[in-house]
N, C-alpha and C. Protein backbone atom coordinates (compact mmCIF):
# COMPACT_ATOMS: atom_id res chain seq x y z
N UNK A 1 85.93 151.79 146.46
CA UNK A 1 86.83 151.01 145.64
C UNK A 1 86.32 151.05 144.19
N UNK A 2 87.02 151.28 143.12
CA UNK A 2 86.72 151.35 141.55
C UNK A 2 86.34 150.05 141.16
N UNK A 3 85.54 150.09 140.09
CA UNK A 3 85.14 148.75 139.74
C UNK A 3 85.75 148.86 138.41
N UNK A 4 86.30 147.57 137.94
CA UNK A 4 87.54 147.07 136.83
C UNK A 4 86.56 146.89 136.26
N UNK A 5 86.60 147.02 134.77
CA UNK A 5 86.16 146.80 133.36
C UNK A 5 87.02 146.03 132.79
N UNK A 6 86.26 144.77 132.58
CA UNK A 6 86.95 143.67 131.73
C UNK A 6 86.23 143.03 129.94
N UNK A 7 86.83 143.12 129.20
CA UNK A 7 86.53 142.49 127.98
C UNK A 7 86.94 141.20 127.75
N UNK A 8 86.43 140.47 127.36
CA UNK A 8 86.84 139.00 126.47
C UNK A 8 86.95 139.49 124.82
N UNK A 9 88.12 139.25 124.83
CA UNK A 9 88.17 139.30 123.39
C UNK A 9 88.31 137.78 122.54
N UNK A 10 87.90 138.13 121.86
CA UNK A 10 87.48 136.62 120.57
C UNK A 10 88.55 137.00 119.51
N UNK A 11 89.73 136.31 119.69
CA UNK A 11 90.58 136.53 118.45
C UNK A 11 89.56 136.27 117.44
N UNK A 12 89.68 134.60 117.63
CA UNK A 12 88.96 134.11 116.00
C UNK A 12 87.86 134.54 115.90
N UNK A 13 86.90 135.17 116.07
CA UNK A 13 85.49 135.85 115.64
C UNK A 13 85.16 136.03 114.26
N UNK A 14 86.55 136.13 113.55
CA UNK A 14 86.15 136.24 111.75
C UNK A 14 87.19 135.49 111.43
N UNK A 15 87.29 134.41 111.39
CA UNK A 15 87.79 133.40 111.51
C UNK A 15 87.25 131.88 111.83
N UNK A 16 87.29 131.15 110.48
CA UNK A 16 86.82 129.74 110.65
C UNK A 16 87.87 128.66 109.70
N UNK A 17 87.48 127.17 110.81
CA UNK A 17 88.78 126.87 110.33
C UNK A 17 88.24 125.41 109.77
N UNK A 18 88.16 124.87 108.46
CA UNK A 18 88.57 123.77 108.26
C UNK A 18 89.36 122.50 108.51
N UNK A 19 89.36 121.28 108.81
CA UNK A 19 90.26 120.43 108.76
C UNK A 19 90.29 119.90 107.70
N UNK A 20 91.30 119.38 107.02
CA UNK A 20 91.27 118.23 105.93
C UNK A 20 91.71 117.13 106.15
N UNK A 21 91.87 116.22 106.11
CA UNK A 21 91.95 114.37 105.77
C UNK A 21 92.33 114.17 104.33
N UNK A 22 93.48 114.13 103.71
CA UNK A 22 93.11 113.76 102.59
C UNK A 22 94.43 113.19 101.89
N UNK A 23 94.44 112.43 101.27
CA UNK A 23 95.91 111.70 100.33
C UNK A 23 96.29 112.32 99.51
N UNK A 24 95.74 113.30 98.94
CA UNK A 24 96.08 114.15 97.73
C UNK A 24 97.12 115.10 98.21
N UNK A 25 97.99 115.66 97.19
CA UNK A 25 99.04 116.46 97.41
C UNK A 25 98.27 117.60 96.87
N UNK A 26 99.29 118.74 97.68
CA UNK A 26 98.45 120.31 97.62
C UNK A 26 97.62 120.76 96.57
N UNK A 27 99.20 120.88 95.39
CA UNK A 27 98.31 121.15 94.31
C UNK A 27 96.96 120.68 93.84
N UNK A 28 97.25 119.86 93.74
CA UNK A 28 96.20 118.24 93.67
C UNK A 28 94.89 119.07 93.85
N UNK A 29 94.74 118.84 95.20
CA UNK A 29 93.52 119.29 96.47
C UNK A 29 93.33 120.55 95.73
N UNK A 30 94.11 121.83 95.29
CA UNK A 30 93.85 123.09 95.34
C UNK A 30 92.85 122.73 93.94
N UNK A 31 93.20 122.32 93.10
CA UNK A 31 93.27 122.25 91.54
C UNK A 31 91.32 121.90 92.20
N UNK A 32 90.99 120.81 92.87
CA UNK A 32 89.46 120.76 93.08
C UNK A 32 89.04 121.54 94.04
N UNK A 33 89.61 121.90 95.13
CA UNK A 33 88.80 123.36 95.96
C UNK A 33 88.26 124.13 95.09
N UNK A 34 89.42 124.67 94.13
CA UNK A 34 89.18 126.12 93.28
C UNK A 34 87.81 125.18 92.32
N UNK A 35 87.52 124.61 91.73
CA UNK A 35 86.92 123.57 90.86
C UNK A 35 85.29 123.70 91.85
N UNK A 36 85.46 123.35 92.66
CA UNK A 36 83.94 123.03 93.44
C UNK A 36 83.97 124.34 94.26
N UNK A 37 84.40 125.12 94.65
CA UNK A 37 84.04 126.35 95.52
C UNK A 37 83.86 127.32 95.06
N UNK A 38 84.61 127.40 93.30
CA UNK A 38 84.58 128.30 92.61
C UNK A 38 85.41 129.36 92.80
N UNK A 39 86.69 128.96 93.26
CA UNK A 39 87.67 129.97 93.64
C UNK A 39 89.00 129.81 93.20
N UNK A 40 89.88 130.42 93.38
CA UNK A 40 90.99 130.47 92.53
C UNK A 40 92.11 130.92 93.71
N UNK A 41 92.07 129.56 94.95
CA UNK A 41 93.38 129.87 95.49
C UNK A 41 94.55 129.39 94.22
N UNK A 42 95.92 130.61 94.91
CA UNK A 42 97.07 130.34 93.97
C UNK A 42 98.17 130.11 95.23
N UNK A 43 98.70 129.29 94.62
CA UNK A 43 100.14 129.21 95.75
C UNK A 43 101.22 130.33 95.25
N UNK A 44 101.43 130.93 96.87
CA UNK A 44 102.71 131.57 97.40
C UNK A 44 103.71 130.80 97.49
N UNK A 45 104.51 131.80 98.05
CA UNK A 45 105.68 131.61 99.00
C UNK A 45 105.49 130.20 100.02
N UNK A 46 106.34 129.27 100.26
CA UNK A 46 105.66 128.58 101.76
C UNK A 46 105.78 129.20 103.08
N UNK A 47 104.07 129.18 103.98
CA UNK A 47 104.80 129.79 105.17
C UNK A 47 105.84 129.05 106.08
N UNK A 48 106.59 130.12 106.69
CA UNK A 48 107.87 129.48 107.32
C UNK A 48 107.02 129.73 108.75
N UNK A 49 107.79 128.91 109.74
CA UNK A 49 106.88 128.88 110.84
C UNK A 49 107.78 128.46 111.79
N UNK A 50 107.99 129.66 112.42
CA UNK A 50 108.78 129.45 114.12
C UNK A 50 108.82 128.88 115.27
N UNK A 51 108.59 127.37 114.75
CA UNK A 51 108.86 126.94 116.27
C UNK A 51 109.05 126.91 117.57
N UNK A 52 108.61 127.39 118.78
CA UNK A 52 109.77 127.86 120.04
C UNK A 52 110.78 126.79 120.17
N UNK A 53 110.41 125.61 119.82
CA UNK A 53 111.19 124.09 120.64
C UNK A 53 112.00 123.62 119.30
N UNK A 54 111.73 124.34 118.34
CA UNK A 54 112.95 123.49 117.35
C UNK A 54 112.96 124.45 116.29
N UNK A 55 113.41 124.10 114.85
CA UNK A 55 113.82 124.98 113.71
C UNK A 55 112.57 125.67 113.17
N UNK A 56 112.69 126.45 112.33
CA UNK A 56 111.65 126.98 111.25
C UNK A 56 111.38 125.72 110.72
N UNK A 57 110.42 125.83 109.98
CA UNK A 57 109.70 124.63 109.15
C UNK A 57 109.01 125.57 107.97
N UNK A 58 108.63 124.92 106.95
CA UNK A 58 107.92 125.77 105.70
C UNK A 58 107.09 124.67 105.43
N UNK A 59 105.63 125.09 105.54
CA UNK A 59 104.20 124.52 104.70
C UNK A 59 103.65 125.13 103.85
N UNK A 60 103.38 124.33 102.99
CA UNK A 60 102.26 124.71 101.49
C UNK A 60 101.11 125.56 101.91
N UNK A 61 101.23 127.03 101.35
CA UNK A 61 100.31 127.90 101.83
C UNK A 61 99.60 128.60 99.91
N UNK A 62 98.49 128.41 99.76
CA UNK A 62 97.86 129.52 98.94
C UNK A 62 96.88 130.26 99.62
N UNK A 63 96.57 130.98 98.76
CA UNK A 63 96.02 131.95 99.18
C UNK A 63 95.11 132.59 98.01
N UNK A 64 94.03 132.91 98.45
CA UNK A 64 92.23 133.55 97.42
C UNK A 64 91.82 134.65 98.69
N UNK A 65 91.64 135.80 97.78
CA UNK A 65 90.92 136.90 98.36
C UNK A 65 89.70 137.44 97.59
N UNK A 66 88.49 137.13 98.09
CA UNK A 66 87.23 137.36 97.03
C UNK A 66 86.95 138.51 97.63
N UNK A 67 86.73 139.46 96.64
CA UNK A 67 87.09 140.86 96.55
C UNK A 67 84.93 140.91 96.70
N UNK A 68 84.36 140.11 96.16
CA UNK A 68 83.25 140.46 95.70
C UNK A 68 82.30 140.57 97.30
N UNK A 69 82.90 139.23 98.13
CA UNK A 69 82.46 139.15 99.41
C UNK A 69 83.56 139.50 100.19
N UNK A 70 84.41 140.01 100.44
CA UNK A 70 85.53 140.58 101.12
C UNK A 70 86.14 139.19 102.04
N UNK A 71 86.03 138.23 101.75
CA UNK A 71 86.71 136.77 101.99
C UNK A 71 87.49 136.52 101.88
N UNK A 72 88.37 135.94 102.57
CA UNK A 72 90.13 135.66 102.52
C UNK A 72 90.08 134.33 102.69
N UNK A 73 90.48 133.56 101.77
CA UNK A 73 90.82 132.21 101.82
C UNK A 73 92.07 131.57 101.95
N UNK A 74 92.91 130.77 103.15
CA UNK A 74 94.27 130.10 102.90
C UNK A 74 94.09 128.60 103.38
N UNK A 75 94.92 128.30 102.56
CA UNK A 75 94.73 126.34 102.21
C UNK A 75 96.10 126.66 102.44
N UNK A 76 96.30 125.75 103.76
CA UNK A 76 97.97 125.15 104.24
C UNK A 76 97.88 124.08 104.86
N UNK A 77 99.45 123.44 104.18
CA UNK A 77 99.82 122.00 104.64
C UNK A 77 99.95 121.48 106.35
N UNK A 78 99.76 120.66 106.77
CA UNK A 78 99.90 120.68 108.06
C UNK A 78 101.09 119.91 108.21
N UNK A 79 101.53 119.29 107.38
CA UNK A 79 102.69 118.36 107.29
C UNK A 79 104.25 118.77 106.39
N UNK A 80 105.33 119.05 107.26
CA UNK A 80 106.70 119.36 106.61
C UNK A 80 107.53 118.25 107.61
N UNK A 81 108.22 117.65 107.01
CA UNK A 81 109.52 116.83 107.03
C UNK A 81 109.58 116.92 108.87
N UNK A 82 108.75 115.74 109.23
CA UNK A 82 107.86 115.52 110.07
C UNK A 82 107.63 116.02 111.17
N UNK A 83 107.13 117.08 110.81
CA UNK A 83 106.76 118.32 111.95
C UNK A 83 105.35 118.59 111.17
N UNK A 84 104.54 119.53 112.42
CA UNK A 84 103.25 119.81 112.15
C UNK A 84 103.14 121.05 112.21
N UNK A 85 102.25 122.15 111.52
CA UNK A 85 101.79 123.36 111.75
C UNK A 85 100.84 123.01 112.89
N UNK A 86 100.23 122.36 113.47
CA UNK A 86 99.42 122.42 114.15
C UNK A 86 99.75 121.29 115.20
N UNK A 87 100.71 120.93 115.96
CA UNK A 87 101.26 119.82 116.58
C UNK A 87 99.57 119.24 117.10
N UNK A 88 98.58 119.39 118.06
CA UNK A 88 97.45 119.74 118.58
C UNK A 88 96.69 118.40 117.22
N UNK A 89 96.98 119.24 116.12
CA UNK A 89 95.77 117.91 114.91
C UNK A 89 97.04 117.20 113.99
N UNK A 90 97.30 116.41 114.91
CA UNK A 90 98.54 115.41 113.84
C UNK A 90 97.57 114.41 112.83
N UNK A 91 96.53 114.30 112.85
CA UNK A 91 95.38 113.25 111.87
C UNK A 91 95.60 114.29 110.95
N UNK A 92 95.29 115.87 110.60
CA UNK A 92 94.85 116.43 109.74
C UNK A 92 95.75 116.75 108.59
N UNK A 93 95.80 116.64 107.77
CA UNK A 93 96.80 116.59 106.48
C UNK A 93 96.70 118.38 106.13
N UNK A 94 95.52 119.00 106.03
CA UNK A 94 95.33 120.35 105.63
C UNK A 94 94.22 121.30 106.01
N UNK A 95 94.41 122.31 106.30
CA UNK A 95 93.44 123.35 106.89
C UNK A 95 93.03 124.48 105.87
N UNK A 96 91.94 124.57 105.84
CA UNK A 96 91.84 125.50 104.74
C UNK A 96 91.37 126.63 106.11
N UNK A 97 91.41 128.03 106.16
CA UNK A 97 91.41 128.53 106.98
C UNK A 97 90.68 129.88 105.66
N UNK A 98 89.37 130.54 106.70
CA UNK A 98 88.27 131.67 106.11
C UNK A 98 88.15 132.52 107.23
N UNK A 99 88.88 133.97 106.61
CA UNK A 99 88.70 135.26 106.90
C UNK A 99 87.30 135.49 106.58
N UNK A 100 86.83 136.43 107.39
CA UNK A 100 85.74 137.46 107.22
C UNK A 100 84.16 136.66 106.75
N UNK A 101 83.92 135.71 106.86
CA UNK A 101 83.22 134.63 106.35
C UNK A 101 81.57 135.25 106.41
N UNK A 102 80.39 135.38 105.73
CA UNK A 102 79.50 135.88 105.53
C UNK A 102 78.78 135.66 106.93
N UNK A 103 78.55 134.21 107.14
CA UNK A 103 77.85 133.13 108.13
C UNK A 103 78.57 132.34 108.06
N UNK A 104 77.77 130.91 109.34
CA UNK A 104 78.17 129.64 109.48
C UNK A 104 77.51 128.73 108.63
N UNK A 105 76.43 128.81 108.15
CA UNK A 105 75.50 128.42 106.53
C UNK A 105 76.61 128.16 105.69
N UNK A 106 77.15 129.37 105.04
CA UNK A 106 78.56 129.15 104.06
C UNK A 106 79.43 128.05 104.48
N UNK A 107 79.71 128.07 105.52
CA UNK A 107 80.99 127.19 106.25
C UNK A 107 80.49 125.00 106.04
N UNK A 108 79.30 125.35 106.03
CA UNK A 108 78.27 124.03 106.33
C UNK A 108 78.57 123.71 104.93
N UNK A 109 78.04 124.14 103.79
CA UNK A 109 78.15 124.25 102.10
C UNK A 109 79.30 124.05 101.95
N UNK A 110 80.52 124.86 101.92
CA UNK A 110 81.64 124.67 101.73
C UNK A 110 82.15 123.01 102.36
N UNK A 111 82.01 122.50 103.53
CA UNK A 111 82.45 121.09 104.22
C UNK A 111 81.52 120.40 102.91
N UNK A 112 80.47 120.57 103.25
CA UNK A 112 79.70 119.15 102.20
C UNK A 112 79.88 119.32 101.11
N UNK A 113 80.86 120.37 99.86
CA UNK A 113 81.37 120.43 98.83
C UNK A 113 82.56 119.44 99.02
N UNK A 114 83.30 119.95 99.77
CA UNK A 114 84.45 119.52 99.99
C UNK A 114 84.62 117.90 100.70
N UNK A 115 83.78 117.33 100.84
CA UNK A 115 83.67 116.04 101.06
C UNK A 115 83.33 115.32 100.51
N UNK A 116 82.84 115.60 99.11
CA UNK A 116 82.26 115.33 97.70
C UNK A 116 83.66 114.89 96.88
N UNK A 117 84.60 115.46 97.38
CA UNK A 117 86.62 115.21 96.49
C UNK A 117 86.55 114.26 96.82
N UNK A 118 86.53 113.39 95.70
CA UNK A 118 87.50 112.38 95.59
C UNK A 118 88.44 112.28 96.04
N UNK A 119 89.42 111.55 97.32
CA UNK A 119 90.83 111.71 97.75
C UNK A 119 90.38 112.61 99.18
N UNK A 120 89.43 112.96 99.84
CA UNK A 120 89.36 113.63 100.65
C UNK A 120 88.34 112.81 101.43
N UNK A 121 89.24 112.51 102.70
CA UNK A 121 88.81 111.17 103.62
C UNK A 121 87.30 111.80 104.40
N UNK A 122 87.50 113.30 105.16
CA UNK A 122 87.14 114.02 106.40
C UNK A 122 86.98 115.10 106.41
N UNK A 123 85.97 116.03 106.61
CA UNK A 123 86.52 117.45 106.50
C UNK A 123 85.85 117.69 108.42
N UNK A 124 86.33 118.44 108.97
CA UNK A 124 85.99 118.65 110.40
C UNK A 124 86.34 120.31 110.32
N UNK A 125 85.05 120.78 110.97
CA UNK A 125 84.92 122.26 111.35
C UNK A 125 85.52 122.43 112.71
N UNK A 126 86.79 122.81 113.08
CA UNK A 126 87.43 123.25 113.98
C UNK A 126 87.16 124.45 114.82
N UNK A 127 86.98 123.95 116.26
CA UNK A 127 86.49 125.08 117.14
C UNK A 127 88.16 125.96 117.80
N UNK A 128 88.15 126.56 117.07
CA UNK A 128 89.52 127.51 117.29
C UNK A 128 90.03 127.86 118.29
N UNK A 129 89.14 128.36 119.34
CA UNK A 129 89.28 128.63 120.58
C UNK A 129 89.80 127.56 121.38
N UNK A 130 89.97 125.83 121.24
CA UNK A 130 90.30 125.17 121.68
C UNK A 130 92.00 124.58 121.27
N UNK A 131 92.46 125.12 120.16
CA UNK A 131 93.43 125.15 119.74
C UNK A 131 94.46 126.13 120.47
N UNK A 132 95.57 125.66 121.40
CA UNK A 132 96.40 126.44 121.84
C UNK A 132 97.21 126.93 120.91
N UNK A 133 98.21 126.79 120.38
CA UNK A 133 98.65 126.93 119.01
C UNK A 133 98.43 127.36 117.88
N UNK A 134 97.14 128.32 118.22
CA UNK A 134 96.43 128.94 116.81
C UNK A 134 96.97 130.34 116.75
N UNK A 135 96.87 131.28 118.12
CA UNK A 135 97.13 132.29 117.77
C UNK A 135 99.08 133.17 117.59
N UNK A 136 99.72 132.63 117.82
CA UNK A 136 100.64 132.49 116.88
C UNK A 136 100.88 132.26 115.49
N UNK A 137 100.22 131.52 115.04
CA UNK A 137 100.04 131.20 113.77
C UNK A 137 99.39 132.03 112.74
N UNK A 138 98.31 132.75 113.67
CA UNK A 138 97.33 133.58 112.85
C UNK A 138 98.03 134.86 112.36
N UNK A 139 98.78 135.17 113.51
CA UNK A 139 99.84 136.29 113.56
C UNK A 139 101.21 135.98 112.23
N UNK A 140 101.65 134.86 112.42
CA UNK A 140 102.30 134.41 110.80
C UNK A 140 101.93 134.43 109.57
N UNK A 141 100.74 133.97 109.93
CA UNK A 141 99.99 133.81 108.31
C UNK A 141 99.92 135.34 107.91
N UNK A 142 99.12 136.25 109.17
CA UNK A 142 98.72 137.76 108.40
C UNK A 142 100.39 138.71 107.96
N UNK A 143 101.22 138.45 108.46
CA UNK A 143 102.57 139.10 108.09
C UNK A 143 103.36 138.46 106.73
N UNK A 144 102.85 136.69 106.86
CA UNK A 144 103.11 136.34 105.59
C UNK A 144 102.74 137.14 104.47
N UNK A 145 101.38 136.96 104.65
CA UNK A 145 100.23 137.56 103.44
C UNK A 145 100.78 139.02 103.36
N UNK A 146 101.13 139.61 104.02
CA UNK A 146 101.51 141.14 104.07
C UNK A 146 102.44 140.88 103.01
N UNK A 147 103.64 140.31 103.02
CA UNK A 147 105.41 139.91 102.57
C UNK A 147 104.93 139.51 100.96
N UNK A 148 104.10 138.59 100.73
CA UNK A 148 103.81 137.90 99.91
C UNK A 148 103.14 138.38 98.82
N UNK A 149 102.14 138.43 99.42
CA UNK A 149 101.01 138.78 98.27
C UNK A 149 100.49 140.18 98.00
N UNK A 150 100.85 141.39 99.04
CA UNK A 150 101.00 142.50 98.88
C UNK A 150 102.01 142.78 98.19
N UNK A 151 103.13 142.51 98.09
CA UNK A 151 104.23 142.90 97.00
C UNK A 151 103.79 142.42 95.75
N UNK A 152 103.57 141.41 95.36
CA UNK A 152 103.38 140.55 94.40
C UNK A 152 101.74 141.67 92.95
């Protein structure tokens, strides 16, 4: 009898995900990310986001690509006209979400920057793999970014 070869694959493997907590409106928030991280997300397009159980919805998405560390940065809303990008974290107001990320060191620095904002209640490092609802999403965001910011 043949013996089956099986892989586990790790979607998120270069992929880490922020939570945010915070009262501030996008811009707001972006205007001090870029300020304390030293980066320069810019807002897009909003992503639109397909529901299976009800309409499209559109959240506040920017987007930073640091060319120097090959890092992809997107800061999106979790909240549209009361629906969630993330039904799963209804507490979380915003996710900043890191492509290709050096280490988990960076990720540690970045939270305790970012909890330093004024207006920013919480920041929680999200274990991805526990999120049902992620990989759909991940698949949106990268076709967004394709639509968006490759034309642009």
């Amino acid at each position: 009898m043949p013996k089956k070869l099986s892989k586990n694959i790790n979607y998120f493997e270069d992929y880490r995900l922020l939570a945010i907590v915070s009262n501030l409106k996008d811009y707001s928030l972006c205007f001090h990310i870029n300020g304390m991280l030293k980066q320069d997300l810019v807002k897009y397009d909003d992503l639109i986001f397909d529901f299976s159980s009800g309409p499209e919805m559109s959240f506040s998405w920017y987007y930073y690509h640091d060319s120097k560390n090959c890092t992809t940065y997107y800061l999106m809303g979790n909240k549209s006209e009361g629906s969630y990008l993330l039904p799963s974290q209804k507490t979380m107001d915003y996710f900043l979400l890191i492509k290709d990320v050096l280490n988990d060191d960076i990720i540690r620095s970045y939270a305790n920057s970012l909890r330093k904002i004024s207006g920013v209640s919480a920041i929680f490092n999200l274990n991805m793999e526990q999120i049902k609802e992620l990989e759909p999403l991940l698949e949106s965001i990268e076709l967004h970014e394709l639509e968006v910011v490759r034309k642009s």
